[in-house]
PDB file of N, CA and C in Angstrom:
ATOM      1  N   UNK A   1     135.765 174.350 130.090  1.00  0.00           N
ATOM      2  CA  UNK A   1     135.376 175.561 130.777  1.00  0.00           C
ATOM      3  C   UNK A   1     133.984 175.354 131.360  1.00  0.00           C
ATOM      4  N   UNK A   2     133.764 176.059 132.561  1.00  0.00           N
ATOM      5  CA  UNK A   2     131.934 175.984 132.857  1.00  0.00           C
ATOM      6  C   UNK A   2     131.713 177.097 133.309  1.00  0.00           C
ATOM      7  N   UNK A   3     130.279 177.296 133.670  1.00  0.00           N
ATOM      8  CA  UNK A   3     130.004 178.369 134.119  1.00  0.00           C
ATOM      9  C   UNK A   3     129.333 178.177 135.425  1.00  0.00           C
ATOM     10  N   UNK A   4     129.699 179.483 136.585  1.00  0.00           N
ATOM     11  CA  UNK A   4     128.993 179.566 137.622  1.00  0.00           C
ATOM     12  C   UNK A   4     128.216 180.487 138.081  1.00  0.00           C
ATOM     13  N   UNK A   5     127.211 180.214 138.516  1.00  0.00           N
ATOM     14  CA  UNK A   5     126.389 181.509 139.111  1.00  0.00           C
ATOM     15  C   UNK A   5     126.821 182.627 140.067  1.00  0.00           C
ATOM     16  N   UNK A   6     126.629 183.915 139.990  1.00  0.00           N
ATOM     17  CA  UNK A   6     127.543 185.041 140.710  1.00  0.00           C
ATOM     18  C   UNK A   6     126.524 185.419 141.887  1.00  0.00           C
ATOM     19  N   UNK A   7     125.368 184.794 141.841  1.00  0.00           N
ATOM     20  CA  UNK A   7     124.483 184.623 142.696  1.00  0.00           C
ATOM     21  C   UNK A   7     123.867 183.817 143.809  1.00  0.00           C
ATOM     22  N   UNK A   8     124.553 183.710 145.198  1.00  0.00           N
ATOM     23  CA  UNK A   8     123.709 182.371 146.050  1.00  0.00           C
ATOM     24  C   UNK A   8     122.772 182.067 146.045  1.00  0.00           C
ATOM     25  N   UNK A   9     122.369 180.568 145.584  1.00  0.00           N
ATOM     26  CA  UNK A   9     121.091 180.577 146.232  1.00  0.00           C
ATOM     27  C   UNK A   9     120.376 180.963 147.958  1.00  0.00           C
ATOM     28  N   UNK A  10     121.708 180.418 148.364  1.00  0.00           N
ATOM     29  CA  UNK A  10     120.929 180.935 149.705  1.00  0.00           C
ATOM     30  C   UNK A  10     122.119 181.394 151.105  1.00  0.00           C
ATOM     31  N   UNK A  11     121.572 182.285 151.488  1.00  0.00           N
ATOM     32  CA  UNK A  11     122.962 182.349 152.373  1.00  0.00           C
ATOM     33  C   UNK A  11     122.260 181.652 154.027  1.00  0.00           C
ATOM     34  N   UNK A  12     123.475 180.707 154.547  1.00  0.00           N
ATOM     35  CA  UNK A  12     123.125 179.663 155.367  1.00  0.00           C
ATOM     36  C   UNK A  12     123.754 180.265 156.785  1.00  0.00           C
ATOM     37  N   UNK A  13     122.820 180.240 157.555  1.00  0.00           N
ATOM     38  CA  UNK A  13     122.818 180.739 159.233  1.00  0.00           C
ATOM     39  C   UNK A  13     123.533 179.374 159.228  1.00  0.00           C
ATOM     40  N   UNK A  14     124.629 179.603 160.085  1.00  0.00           N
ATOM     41  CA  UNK A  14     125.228 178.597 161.289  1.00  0.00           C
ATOM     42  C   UNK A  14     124.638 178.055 162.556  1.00  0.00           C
ATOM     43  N   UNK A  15     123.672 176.589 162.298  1.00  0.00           N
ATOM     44  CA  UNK A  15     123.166 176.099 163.378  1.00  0.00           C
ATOM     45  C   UNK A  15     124.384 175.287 163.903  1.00  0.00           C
ATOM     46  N   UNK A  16     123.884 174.893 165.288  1.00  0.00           N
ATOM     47  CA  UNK A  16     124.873 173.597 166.017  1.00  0.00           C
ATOM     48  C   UNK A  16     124.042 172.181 165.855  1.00  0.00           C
ATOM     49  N   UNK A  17     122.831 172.413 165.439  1.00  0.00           N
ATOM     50  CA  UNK A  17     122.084 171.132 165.392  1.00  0.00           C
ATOM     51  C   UNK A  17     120.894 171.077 164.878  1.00  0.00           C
ATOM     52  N   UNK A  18     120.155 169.531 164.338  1.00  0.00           N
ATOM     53  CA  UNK A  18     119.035 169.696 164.043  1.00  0.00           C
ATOM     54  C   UNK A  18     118.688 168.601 165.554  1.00  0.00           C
ATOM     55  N   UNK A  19     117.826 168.882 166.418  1.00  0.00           N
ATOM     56  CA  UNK A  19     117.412 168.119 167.246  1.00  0.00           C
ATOM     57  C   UNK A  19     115.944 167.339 167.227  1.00  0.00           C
ATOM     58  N   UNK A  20     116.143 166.131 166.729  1.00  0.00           N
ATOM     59  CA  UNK A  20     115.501 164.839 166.217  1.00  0.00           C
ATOM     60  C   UNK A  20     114.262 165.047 167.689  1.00  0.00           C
ATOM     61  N   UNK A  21     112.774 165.000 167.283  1.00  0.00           N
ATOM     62  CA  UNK A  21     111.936 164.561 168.045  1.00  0.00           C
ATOM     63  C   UNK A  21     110.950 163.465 167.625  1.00  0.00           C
ATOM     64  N   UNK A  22     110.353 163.097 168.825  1.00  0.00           N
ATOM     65  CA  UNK A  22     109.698 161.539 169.071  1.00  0.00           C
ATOM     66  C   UNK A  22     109.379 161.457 167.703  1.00  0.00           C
ATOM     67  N   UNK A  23     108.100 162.604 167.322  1.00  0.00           N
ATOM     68  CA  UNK A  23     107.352 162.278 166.410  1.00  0.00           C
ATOM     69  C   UNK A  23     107.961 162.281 165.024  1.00  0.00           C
ATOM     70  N   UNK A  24     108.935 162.440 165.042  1.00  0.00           N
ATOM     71  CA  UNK A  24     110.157 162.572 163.564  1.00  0.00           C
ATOM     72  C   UNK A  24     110.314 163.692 163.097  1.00  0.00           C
ATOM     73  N   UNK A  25     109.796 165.064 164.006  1.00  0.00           N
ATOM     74  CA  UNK A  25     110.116 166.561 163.189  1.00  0.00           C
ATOM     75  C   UNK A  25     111.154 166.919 164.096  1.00  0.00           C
ATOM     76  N   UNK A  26     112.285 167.529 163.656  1.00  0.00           N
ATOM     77  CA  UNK A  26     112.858 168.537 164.248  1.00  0.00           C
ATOM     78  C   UNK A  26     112.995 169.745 164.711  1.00  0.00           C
ATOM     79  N   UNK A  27     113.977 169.894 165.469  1.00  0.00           N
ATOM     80  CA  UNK A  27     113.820 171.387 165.695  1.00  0.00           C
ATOM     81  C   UNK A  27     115.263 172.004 165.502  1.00  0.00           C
ATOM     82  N   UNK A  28     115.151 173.195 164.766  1.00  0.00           N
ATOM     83  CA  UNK A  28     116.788 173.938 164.596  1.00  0.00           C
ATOM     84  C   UNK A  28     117.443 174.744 165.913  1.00  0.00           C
ATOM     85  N   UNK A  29     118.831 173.710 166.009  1.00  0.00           N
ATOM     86  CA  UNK A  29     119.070 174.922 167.186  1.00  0.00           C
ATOM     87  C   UNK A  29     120.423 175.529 167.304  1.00  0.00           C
ATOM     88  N   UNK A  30     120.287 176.702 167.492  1.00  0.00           N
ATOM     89  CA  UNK A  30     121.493 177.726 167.263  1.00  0.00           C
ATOM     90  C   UNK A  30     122.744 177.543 168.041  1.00  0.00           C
ATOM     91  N   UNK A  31     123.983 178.010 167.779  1.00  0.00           N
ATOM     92  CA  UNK A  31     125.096 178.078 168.483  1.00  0.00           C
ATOM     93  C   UNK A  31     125.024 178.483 169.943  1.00  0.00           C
ATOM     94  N   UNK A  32     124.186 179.421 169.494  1.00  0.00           N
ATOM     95  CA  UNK A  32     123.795 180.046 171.300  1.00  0.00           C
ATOM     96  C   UNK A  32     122.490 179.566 172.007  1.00  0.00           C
ATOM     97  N   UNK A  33     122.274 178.020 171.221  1.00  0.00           N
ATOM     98  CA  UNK A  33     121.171 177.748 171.983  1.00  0.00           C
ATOM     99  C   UNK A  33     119.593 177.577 171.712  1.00  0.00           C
ATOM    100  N   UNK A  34     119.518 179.417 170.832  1.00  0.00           N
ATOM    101  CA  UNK A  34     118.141 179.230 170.630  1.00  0.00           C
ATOM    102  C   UNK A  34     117.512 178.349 169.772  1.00  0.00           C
ATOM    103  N   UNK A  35     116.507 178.355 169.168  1.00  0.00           N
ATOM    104  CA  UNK A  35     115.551 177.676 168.444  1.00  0.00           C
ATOM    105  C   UNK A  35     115.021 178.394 167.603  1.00  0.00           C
ATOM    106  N   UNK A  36     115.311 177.854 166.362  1.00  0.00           N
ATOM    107  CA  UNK A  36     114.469 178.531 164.819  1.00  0.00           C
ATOM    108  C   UNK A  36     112.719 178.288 165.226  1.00  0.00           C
ATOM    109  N   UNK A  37     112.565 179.725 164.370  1.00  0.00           N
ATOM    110  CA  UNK A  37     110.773 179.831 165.281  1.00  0.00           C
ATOM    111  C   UNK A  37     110.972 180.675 163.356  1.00  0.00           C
ATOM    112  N   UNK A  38     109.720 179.442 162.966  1.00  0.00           N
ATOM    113  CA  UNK A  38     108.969 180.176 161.538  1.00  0.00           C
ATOM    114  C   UNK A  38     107.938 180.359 161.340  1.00  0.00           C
ATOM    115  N   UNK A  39     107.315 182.001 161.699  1.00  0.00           N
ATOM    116  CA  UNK A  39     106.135 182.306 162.038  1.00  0.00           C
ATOM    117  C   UNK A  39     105.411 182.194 160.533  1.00  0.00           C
ATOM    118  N   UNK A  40     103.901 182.301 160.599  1.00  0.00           N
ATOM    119  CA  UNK A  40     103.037 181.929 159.237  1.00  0.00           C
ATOM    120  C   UNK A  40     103.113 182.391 158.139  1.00  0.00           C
ATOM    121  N   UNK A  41     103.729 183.770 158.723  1.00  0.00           N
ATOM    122  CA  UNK A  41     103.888 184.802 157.415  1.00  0.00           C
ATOM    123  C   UNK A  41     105.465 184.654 156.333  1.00  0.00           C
ATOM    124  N   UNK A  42     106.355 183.491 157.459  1.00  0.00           N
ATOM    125  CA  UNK A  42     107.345 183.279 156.815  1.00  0.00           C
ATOM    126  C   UNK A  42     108.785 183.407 158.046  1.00  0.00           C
ATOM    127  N   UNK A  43     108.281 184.862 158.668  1.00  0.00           N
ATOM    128  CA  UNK A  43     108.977 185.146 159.490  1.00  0.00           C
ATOM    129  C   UNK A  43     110.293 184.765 159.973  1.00  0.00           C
ATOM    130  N   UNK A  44     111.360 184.655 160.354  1.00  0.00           N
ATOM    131  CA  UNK A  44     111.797 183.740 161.004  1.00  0.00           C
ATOM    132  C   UNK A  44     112.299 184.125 162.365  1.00  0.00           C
ATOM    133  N   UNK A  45     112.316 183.698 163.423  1.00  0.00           N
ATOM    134  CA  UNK A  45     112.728 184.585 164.486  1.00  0.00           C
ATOM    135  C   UNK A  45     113.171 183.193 165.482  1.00  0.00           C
ATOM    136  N   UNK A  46     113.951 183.338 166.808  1.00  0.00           N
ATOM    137  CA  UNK A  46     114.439 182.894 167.480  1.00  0.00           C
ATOM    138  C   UNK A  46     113.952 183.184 169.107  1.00  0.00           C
ATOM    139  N   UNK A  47     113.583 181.331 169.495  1.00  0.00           N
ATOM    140  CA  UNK A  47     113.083 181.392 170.727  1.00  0.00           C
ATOM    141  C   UNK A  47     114.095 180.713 171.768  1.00  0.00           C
ATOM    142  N   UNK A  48     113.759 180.273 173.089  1.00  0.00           N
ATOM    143  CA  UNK A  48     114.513 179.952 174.373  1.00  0.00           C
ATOM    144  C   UNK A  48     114.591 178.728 173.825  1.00  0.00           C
ATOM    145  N   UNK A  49     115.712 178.166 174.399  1.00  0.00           N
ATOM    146  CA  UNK A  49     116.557 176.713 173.863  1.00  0.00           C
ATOM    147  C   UNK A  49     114.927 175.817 174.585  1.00  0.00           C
ATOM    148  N   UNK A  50     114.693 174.972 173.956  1.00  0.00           N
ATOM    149  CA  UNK A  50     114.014 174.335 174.583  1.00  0.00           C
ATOM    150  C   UNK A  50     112.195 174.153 173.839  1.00  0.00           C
ATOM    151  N   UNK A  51     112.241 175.349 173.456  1.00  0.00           N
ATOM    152  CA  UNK A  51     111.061 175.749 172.381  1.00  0.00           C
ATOM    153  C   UNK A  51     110.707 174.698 171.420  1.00  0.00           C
ATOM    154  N   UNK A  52     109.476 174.277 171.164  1.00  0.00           N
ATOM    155  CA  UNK A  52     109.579 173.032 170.489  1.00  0.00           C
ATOM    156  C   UNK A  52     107.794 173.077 169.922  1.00  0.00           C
ATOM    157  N   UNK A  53     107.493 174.222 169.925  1.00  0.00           N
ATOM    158  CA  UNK A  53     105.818 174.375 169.691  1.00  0.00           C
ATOM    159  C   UNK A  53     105.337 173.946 168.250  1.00  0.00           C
ATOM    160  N   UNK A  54     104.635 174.321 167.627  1.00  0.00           N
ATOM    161  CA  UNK A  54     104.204 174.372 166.158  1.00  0.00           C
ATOM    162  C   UNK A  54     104.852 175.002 165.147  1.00  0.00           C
ATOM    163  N   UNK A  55     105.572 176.320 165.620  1.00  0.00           N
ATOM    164  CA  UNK A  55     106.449 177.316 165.017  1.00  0.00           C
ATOM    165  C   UNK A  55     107.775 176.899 164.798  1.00  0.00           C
ATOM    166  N   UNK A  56     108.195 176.316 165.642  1.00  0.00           N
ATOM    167  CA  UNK A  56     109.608 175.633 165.518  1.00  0.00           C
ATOM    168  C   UNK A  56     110.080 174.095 164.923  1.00  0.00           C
ATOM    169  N   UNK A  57     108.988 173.396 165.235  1.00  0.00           N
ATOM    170  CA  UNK A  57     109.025 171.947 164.462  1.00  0.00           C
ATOM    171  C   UNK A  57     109.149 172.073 162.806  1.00  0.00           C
ATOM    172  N   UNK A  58     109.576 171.094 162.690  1.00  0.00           N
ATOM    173  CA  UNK A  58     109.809 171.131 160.844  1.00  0.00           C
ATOM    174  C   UNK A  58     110.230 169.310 160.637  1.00  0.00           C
ATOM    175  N   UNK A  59     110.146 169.110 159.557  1.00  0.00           N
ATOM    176  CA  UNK A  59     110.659 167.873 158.691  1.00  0.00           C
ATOM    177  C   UNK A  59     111.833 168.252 157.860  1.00  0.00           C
ATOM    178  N   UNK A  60     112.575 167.098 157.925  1.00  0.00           N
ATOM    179  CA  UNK A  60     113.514 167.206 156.963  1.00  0.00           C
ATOM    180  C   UNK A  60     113.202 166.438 155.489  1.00  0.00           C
ATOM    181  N   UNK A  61     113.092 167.332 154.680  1.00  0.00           N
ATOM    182  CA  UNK A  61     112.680 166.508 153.071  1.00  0.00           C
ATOM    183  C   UNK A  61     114.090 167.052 152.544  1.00  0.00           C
ATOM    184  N   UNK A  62     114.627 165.855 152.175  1.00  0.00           N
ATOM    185  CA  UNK A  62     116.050 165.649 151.084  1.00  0.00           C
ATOM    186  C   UNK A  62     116.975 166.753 151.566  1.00  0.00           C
ATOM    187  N   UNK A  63     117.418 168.060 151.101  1.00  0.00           N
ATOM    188  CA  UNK A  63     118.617 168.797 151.666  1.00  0.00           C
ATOM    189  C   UNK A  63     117.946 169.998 152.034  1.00  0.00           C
ATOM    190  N   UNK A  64     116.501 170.180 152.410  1.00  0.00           N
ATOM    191  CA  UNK A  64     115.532 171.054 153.038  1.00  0.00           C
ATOM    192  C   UNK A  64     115.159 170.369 154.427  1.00  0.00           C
ATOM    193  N   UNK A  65     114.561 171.619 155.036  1.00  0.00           N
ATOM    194  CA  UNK A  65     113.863 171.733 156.276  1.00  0.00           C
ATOM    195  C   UNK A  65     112.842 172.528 156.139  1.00  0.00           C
ATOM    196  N   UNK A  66     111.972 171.637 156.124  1.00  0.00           N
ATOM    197  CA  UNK A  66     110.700 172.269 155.902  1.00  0.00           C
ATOM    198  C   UNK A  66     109.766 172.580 157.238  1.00  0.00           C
ATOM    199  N   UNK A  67     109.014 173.566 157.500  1.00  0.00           N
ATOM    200  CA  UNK A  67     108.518 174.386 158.458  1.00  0.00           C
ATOM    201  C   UNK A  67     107.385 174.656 157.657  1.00  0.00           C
ATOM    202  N   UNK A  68     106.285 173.707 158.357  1.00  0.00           N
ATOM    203  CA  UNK A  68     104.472 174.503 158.122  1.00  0.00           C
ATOM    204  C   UNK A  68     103.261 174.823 159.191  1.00  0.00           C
ATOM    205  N   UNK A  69     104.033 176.420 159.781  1.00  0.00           N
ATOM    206  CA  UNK A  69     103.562 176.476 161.044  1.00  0.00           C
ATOM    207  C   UNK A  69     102.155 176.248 161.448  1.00  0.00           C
ATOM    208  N   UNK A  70     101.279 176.315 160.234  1.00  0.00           N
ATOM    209  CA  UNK A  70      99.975 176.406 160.710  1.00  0.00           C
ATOM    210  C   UNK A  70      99.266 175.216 159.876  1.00  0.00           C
ATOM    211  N   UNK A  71      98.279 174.362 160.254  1.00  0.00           N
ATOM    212  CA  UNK A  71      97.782 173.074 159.553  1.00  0.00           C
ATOM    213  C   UNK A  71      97.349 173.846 158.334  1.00  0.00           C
ATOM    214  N   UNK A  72      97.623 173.812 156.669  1.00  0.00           N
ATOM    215  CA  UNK A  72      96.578 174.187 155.835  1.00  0.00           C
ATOM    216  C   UNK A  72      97.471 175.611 155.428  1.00  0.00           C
ATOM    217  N   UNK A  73      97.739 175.852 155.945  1.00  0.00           N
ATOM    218  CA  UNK A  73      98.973 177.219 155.586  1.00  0.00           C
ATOM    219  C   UNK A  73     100.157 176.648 154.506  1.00  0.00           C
ATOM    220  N   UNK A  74     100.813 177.730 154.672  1.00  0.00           N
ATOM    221  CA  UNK A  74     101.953 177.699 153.757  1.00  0.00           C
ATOM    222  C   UNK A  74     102.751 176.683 154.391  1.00  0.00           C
ATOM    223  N   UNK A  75     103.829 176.675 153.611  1.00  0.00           N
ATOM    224  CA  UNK A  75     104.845 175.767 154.331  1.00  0.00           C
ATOM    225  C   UNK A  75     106.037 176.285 153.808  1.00  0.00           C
ATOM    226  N   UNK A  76     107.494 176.509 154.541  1.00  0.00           N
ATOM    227  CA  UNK A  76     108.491 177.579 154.698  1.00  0.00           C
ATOM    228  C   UNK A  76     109.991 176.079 154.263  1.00  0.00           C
ATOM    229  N   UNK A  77     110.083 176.268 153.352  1.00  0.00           N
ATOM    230  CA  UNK A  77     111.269 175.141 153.337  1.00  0.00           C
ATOM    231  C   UNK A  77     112.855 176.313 153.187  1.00  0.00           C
ATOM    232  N   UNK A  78     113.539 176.026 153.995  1.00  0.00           N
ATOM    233  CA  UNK A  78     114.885 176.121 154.004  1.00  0.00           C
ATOM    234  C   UNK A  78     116.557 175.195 153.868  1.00  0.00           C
ATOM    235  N   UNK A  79     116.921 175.576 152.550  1.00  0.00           N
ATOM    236  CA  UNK A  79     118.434 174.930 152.347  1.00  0.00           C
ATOM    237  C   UNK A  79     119.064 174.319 153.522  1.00  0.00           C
ATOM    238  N   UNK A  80     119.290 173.057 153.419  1.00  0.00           N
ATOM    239  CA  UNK A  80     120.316 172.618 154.594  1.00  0.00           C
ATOM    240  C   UNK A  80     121.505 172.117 154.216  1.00  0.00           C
ATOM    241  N   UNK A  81     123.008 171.852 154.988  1.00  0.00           N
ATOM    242  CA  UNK A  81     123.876 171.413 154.280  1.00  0.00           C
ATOM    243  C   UNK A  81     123.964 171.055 155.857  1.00  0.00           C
ATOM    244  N   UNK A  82     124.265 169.746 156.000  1.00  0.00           N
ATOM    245  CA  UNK A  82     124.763 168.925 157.400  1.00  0.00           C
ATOM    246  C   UNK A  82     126.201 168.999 157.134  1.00  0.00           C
ATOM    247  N   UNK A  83     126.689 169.854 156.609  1.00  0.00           N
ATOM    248  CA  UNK A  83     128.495 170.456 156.900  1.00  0.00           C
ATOM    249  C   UNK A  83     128.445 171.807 156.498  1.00  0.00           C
ATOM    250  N   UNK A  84     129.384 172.734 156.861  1.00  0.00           N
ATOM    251  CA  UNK A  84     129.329 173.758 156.746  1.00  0.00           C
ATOM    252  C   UNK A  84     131.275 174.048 156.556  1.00  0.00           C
ATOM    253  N   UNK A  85     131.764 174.867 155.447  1.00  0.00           N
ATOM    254  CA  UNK A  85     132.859 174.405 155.773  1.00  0.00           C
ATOM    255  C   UNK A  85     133.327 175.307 156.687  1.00  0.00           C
TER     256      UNK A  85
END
C-alpha cells in the first residue's frame, strides 16, 4: 500500500516552449505566443512574443526555471515538466 498527497504541488500552465538564448537563459513561451514576464515582486504576467528583457529570461536548474528579475533580488523558481500529458 502507499500513500499520496491530496495536495499539488503545483498546478502547471501549458507552455509550447522553452526558447534557448545565446547567453544560455531562456525564455517561456505560451501557446498563444506570449512570453512569461516575472516581475520582482513575484508577479507573473505575460508579454508580446518576442519579449526577452530581464523579466522574462530565466535558467533552467534541474526540473525548475528559475527567474531573478532584478540583480541581488529574489529569485522566482517554477516547476517544469518537458511533457505534459
Amino acid at each position: 500500500m502507499i500513500g499520496i498527497g491530496l495536495t499539488p504541488v503545483a498546478t502547471l500552465a501549458v507552455a509550447s516552449r522553452l526558447e534557448r538564448l545565446a547567453d544560455g537563459s531562456v525564455t517561456v513561451v505560451f501557446e498563444d505566443d506570449t512570453v512569461m514576464s516575472v516581475q520582482p515582486t513575484g508577479a507573473v504576467e505575460h508579454r508580446p512574443a518576442g519579449a526577452c528583457g530581464p523579466y522574462e529570461r530565466a535558467r533552467v536548474q534541474g526540473q525548475l526555471v528559475v527567474f531573478r528579475p532584478r540583480a541581488g533580488g529574489p529569485a522566482f523558481a517554477f516547476p517544469y515538466a518537458d511533457r505534459v500529458p
